[in-house]
N, C-alpha and C. Protein backbone atom coordinates (compact mmCIF):
# COMPACT_ATOMS: atom_id res chain seq x y z
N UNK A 1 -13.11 18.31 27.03
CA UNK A 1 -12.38 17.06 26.94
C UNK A 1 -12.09 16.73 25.47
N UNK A 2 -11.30 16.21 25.26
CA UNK A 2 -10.43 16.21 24.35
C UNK A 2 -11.29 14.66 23.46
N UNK A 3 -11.48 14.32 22.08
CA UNK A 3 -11.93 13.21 21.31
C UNK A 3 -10.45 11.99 21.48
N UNK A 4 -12.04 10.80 21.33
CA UNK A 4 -10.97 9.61 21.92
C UNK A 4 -10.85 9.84 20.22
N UNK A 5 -9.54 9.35 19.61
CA UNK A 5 -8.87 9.09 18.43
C UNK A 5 -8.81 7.70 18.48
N UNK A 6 -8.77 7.10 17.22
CA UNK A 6 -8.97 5.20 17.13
C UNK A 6 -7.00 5.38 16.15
N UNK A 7 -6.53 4.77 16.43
CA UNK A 7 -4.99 4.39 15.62
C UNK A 7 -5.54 3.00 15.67
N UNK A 8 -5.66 2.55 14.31
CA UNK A 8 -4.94 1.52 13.70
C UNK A 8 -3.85 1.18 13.23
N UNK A 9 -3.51 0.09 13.25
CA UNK A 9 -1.63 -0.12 13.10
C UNK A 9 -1.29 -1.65 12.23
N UNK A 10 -1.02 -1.38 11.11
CA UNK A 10 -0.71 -2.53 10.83
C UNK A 10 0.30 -2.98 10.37
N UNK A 11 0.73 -4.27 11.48
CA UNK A 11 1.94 -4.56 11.71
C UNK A 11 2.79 -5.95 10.69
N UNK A 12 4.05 -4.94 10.98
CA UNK A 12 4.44 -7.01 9.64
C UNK A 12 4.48 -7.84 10.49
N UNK A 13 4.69 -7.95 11.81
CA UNK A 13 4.37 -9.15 12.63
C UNK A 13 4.21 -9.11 13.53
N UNK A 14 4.02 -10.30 14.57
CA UNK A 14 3.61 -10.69 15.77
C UNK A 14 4.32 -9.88 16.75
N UNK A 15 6.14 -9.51 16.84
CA UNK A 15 6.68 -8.62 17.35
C UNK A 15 6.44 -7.66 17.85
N UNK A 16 5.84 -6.73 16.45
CA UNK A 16 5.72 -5.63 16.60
C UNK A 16 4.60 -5.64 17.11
N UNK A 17 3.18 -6.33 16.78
CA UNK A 17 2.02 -6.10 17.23
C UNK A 17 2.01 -6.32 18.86
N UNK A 18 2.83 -7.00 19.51
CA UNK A 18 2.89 -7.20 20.92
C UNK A 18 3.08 -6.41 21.35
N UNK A 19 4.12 -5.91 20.69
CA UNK A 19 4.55 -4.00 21.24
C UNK A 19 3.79 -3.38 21.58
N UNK A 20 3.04 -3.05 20.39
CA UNK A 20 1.64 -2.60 19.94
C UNK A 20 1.16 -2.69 21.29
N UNK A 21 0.41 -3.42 21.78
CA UNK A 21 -0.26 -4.06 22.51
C UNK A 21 0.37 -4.02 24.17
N UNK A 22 1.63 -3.91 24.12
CA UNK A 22 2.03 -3.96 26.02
C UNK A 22 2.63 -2.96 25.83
N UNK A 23 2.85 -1.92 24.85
CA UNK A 23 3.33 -0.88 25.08
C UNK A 23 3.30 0.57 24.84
N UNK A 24 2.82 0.55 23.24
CA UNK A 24 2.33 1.41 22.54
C UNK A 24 0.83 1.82 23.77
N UNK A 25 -0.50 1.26 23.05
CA UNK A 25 -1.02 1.52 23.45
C UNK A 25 -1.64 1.89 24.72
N UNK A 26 -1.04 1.16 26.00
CA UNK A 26 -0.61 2.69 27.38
C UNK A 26 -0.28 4.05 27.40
N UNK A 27 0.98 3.49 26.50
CA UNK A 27 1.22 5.17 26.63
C UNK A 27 0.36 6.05 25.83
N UNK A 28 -0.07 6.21 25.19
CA UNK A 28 -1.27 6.60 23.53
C UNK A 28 -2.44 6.97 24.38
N UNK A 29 -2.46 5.82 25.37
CA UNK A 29 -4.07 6.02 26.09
C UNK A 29 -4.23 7.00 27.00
N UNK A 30 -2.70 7.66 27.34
CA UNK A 30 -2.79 8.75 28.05
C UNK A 30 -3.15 10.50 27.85
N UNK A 31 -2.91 9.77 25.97
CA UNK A 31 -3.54 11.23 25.24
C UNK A 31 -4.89 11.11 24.34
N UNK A 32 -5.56 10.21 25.00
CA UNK A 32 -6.78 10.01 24.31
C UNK A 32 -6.87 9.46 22.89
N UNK A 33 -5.74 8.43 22.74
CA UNK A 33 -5.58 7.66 21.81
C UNK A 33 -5.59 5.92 21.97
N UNK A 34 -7.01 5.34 21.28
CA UNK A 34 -6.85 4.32 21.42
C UNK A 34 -6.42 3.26 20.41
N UNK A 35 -5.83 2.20 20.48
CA UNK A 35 -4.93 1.67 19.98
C UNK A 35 -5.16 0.70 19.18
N UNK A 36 -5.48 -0.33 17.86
CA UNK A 36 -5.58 -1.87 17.42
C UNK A 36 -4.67 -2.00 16.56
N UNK A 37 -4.20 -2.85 16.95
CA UNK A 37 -3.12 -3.51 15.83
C UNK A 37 -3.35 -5.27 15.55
N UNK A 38 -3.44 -5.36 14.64
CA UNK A 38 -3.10 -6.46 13.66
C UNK A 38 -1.97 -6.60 12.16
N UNK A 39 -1.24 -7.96 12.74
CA UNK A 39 -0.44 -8.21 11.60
C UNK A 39 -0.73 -8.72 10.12
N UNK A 40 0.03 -8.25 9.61
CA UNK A 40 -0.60 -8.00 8.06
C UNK A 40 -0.86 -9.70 7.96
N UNK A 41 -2.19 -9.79 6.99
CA UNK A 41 -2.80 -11.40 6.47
C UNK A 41 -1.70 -11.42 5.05
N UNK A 42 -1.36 -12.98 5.90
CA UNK A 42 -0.70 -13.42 4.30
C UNK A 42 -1.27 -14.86 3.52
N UNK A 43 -2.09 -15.56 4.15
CA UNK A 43 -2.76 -16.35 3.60
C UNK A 43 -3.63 -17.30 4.38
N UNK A 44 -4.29 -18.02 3.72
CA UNK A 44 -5.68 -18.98 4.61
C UNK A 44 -5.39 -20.12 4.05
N UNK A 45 -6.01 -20.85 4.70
CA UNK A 45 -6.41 -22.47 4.28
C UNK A 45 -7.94 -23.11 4.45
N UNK A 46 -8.54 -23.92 4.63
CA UNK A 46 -9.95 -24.43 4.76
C UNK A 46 -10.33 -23.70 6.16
N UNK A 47 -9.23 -23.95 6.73
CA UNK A 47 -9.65 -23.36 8.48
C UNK A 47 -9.14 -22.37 9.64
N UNK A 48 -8.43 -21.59 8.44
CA UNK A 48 -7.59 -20.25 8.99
C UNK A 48 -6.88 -19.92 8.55
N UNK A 49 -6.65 -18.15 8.75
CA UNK A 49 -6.31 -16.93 8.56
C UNK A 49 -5.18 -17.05 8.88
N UNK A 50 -3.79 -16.89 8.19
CA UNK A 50 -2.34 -16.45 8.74
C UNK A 50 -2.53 -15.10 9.03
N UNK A 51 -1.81 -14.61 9.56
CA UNK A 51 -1.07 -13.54 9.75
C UNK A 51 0.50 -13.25 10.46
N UNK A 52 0.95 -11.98 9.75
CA UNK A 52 2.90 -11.93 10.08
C UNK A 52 3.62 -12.20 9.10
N UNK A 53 4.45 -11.04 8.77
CA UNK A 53 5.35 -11.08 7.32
C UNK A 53 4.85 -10.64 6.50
N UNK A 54 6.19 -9.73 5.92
CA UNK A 54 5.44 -8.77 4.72
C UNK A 54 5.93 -9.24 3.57
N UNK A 55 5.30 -10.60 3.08
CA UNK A 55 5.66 -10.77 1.97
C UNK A 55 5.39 -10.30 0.78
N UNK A 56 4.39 -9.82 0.61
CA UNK A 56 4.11 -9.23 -0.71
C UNK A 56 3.66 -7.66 -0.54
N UNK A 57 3.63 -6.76 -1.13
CA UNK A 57 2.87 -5.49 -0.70
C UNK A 57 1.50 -5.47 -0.99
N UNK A 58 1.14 -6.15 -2.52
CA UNK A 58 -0.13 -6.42 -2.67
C UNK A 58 -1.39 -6.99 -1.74
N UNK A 59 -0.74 -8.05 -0.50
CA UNK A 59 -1.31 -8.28 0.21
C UNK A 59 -1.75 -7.66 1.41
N UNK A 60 -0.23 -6.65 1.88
CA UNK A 60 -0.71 -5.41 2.45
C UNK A 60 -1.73 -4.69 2.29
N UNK A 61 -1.45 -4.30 1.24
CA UNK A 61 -2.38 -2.77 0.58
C UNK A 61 -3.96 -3.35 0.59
N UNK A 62 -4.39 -4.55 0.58
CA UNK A 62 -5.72 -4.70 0.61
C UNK A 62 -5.94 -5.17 2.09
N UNK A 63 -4.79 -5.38 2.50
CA UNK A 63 -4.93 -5.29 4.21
C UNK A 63 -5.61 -3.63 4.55
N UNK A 64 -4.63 -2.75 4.24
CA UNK A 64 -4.75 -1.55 4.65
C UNK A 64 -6.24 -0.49 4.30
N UNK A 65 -6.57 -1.11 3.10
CA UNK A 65 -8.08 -0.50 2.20
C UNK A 65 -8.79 -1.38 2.75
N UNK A 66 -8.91 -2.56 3.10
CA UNK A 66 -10.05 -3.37 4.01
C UNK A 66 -10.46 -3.08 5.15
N UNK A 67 -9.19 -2.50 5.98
CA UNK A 67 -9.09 -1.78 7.23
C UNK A 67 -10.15 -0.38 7.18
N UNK A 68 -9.27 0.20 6.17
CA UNK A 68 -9.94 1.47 6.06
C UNK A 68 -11.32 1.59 5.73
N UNK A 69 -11.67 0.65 5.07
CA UNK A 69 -13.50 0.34 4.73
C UNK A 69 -14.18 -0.16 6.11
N UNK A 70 -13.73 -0.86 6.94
CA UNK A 70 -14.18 -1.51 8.37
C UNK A 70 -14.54 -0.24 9.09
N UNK A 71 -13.70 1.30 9.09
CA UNK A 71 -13.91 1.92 9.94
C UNK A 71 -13.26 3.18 9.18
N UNK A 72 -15.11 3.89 8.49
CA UNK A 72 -14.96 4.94 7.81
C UNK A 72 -15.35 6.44 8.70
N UNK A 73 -14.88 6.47 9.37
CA UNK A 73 -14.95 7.06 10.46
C UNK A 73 -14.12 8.17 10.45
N UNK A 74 -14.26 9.88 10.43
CA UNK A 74 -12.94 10.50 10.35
C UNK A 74 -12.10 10.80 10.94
N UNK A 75 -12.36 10.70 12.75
CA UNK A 75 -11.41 10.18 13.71
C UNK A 75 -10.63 9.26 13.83
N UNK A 76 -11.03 7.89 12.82
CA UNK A 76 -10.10 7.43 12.84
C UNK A 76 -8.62 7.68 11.87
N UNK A 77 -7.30 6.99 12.31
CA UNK A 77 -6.60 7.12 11.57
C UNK A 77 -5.98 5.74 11.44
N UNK A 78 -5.09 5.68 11.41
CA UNK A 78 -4.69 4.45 10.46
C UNK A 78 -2.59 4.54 10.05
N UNK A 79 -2.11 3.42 10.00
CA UNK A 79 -0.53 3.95 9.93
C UNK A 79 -0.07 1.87 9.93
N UNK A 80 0.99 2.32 9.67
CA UNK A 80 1.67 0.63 9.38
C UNK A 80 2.69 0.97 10.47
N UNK A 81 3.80 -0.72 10.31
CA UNK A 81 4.87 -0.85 11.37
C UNK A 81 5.68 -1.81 10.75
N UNK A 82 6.51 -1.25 9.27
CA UNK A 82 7.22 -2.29 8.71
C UNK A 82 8.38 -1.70 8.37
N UNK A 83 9.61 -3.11 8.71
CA UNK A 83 10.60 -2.62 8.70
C UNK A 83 11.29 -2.00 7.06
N UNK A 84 12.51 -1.40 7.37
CA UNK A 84 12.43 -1.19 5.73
C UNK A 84 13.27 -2.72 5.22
N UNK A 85 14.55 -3.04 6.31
CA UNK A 85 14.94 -3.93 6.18
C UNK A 85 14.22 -5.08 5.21
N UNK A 86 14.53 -5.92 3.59
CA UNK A 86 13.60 -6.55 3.31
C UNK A 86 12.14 -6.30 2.96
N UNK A 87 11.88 -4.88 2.77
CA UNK A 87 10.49 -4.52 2.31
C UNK A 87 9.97 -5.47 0.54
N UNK A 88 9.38 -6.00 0.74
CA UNK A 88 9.09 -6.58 -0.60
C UNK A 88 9.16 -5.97 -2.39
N UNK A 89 9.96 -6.59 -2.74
CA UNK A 89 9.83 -5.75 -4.31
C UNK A 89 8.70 -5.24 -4.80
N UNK A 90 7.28 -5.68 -4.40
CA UNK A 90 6.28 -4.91 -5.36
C UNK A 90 6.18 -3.37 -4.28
N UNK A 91 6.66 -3.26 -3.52
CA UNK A 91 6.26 -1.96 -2.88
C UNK A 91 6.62 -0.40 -3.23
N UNK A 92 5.82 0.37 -3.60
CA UNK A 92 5.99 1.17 -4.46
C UNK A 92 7.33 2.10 -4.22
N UNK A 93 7.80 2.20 -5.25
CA UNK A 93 8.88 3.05 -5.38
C UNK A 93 10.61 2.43 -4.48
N UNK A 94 10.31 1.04 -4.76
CA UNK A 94 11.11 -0.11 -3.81
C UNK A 94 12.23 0.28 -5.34
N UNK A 95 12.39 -0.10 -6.26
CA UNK A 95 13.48 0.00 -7.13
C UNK A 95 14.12 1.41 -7.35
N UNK A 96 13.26 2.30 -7.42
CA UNK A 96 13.89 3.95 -7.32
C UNK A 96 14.51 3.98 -5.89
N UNK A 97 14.03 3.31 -4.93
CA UNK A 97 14.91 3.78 -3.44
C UNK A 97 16.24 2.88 -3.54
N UNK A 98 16.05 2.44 -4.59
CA UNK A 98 17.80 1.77 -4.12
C UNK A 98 18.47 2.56 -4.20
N UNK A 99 18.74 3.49 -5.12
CA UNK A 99 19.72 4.47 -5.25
C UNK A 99 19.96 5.65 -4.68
N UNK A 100 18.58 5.51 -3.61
CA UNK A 100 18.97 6.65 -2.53
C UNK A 100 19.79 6.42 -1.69
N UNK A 101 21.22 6.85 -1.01
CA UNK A 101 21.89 6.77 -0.36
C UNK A 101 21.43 7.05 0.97
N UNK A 102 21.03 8.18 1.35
CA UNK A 102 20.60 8.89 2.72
C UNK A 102 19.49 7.91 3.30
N UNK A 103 20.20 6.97 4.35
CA UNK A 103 18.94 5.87 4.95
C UNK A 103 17.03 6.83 5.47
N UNK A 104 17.39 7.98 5.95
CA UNK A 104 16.56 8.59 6.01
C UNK A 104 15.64 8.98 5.10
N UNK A 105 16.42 9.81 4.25
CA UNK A 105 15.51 9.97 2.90
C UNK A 105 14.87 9.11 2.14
N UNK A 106 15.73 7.84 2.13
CA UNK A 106 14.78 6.40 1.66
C UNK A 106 13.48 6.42 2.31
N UNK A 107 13.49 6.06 3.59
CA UNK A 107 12.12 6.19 4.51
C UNK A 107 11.22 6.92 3.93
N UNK A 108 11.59 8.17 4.10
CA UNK A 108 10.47 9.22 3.60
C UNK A 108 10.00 8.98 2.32
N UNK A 109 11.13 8.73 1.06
CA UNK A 109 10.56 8.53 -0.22
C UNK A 109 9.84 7.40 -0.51
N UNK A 110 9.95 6.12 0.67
CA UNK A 110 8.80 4.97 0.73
C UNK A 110 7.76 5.52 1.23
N UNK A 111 7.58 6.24 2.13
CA UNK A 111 6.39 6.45 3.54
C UNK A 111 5.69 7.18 2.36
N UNK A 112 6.47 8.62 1.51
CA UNK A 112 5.51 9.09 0.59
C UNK A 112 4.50 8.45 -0.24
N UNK A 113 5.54 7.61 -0.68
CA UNK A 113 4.70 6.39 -1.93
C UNK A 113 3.91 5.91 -2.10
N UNK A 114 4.07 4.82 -0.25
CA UNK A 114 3.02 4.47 0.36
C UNK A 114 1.60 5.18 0.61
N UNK A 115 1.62 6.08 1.45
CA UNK A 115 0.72 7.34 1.15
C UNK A 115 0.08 7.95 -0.20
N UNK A 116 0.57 7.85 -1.06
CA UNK A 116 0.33 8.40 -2.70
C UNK A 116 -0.39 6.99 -3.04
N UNK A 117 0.10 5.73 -2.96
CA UNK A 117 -0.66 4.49 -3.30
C UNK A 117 -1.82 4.36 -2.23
N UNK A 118 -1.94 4.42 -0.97
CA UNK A 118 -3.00 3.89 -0.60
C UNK A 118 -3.77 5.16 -0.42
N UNK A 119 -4.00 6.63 -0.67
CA UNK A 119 -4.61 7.56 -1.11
C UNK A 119 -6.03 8.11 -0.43
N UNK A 120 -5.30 7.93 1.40
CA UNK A 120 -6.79 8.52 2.13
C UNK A 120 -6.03 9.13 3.02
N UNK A 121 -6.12 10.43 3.47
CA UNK A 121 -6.19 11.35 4.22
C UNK A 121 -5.76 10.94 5.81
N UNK A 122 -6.59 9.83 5.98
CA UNK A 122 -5.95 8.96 7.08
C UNK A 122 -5.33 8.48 7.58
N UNK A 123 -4.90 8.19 6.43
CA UNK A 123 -3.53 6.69 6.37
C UNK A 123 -2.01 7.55 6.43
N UNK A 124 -1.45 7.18 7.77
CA UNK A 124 -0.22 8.31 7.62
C UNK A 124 0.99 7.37 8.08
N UNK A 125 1.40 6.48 6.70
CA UNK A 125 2.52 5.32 6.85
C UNK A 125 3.80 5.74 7.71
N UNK A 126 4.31 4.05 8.35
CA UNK A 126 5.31 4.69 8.99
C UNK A 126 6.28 2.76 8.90
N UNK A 127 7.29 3.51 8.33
CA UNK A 127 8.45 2.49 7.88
C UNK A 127 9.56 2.85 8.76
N UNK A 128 9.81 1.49 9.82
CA UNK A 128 10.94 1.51 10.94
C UNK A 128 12.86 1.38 9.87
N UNK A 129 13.37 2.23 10.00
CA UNK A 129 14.93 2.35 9.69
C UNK A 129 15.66 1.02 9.74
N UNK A 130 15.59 0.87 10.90
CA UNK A 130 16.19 0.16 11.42
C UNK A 130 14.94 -1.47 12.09
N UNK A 131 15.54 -2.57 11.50
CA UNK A 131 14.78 -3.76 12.58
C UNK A 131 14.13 -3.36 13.62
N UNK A 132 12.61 -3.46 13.81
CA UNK A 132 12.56 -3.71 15.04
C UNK A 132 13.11 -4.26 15.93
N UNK A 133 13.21 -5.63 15.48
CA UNK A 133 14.07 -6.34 17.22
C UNK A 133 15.52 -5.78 17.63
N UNK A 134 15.85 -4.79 16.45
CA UNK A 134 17.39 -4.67 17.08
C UNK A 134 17.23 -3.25 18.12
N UNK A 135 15.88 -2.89 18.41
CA UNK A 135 15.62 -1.98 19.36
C UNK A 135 15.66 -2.77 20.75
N UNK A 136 16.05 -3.60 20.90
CA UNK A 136 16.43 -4.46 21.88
C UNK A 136 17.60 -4.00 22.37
N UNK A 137 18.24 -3.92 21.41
CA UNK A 137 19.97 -3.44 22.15
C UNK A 137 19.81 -2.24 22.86
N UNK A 138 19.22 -1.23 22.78
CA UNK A 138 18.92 -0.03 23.64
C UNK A 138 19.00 -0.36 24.95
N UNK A 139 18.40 -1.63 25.41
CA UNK A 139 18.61 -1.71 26.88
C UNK A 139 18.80 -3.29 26.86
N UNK A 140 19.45 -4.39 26.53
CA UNK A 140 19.51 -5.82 26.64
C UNK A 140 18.82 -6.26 28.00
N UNK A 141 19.10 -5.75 29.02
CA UNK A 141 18.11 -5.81 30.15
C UNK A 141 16.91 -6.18 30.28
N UNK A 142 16.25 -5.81 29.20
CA UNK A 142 15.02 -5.78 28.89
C UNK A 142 14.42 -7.27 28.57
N UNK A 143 15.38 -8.09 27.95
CA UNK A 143 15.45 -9.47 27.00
C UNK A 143 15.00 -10.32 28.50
N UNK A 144 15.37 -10.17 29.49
CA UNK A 144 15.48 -10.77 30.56
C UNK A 144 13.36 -10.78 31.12
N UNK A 145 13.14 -10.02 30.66
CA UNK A 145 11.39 -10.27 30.54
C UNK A 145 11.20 -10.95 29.49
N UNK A 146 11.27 -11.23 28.90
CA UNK A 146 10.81 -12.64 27.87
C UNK A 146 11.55 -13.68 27.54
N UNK A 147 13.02 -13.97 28.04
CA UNK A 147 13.91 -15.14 27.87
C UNK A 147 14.52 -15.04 29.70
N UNK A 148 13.67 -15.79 30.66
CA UNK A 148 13.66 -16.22 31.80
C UNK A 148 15.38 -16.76 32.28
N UNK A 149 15.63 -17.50 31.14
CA UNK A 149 16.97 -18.62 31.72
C UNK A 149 17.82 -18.33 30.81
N UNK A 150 17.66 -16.95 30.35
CA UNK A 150 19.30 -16.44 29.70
C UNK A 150 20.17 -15.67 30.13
N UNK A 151 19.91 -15.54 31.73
CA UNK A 151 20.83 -14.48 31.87
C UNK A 151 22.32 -14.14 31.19
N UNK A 152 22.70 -15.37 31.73
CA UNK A 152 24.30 -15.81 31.03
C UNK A 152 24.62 -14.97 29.44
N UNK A 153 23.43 -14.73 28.64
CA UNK A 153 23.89 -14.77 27.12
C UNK A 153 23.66 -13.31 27.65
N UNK A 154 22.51 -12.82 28.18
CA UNK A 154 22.19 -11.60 28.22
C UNK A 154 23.12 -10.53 28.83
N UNK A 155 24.23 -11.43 29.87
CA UNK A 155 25.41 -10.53 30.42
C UNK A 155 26.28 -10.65 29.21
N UNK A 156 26.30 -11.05 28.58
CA UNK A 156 27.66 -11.53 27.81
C UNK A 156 26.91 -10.11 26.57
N UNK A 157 25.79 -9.96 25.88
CA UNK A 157 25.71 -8.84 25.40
C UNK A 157 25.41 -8.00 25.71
N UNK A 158 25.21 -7.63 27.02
CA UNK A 158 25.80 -6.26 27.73
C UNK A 158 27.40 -5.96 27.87
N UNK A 159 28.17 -6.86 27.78
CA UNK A 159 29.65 -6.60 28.24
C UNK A 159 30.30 -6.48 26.75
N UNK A 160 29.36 -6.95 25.67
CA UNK A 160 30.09 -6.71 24.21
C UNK A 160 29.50 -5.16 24.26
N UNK A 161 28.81 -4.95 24.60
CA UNK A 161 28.06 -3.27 24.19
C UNK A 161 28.80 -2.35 25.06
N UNK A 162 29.42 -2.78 26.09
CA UNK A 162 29.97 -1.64 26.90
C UNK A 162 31.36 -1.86 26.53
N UNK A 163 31.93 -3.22 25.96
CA UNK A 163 33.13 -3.12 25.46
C UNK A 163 33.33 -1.96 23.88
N UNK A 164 32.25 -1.66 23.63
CA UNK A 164 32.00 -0.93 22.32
C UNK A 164 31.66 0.44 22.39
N UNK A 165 31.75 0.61 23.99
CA UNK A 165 31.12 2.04 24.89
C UNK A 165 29.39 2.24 24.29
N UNK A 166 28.56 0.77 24.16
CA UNK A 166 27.37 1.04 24.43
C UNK A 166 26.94 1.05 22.45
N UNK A 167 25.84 1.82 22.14
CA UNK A 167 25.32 1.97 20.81
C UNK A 167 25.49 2.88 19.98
N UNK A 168 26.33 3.57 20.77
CA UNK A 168 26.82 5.49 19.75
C UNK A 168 27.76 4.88 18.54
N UNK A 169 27.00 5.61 17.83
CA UNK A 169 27.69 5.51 16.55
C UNK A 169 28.54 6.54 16.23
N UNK A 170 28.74 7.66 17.11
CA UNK A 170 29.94 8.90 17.04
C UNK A 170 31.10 8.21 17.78
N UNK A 171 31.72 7.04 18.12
CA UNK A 171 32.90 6.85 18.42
C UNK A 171 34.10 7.72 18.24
């Protein structure tokens, strides 16, 4: 039998961590991968912990090394869920990627960075291309499980997407 694996995931927000949570981790659990996600902390007060939004990277990165100290474990692993869209200026190698053209290659030359800055074996970053929520459009159908009394809006952007023959970008 195969080792349960621990994925940690840390997410820029509540979104994604729900995902996380009703979706990710089902399917994961079918290969002996179990799942926690929490959204990155961005600040406290006398009587609680925020979390959601990647405002700073600095606040990340001691998200991510706090994590990694909680559970020094070598099964575990460890990985983020932030969009690139808006990634915060202190994040490494954020001013050299402007001038990468190739949206892809950006990714990778952040995900590297990331990886090179937070510097454990474990940690195997992962920066979404594209918005999460605009993975919604893949099926608008879908919107209809968490907005009950929209059908109306929700036909109306299905009929703009099929007026557009759908999400292909090879028109």
């Amino acid at each position: 039998m195969r080792q349960l694996i621990r994925l940690h995931i840390l997410a820029e927000g509540q979104t994604e961590e729900r995902f996380v949570k009703e979706t990710i981790s089902e399917y994961l659990g079918k290969f002996q991968i179990s799942t926690d996600v929490r959204s990155v902390y961005t600040s406290k007060d006398k009587n609680r912990f925020y979390r959601g939004g990647l405002v700073s990277y600095q606040k990340a990165k001691k998200d991510i090394q706090s994590w990694l100290k909680e559970d020094s474990n070598a099964d575990a692993r460890f990985t983020t869920m932030f969009d690139l869209y808006a990634l915060p200026k202190d994040f490494p190698l954020y001013i050299e990627s402007k001038s990468i053209i190739n949206p892809y290659r950006k990714v990778e030359s952040l995900e590297n960075a990331l990886k090179k800055d937070i510097n454990d074996l474990r940690f195997i970053p992962y920066i979404q291309l594209h918005e999460f929520e605009t993975l919604v459009l893949a099926n608008p159908q879908n919107l209809a499980l968490e907005y009950f009394d929209s059908d109306n809006g929700i036909k109306t952007l299905q009929a703009v997407l099929n007026e557009h023959k759908g999400n292909r970008i090879d028109k």
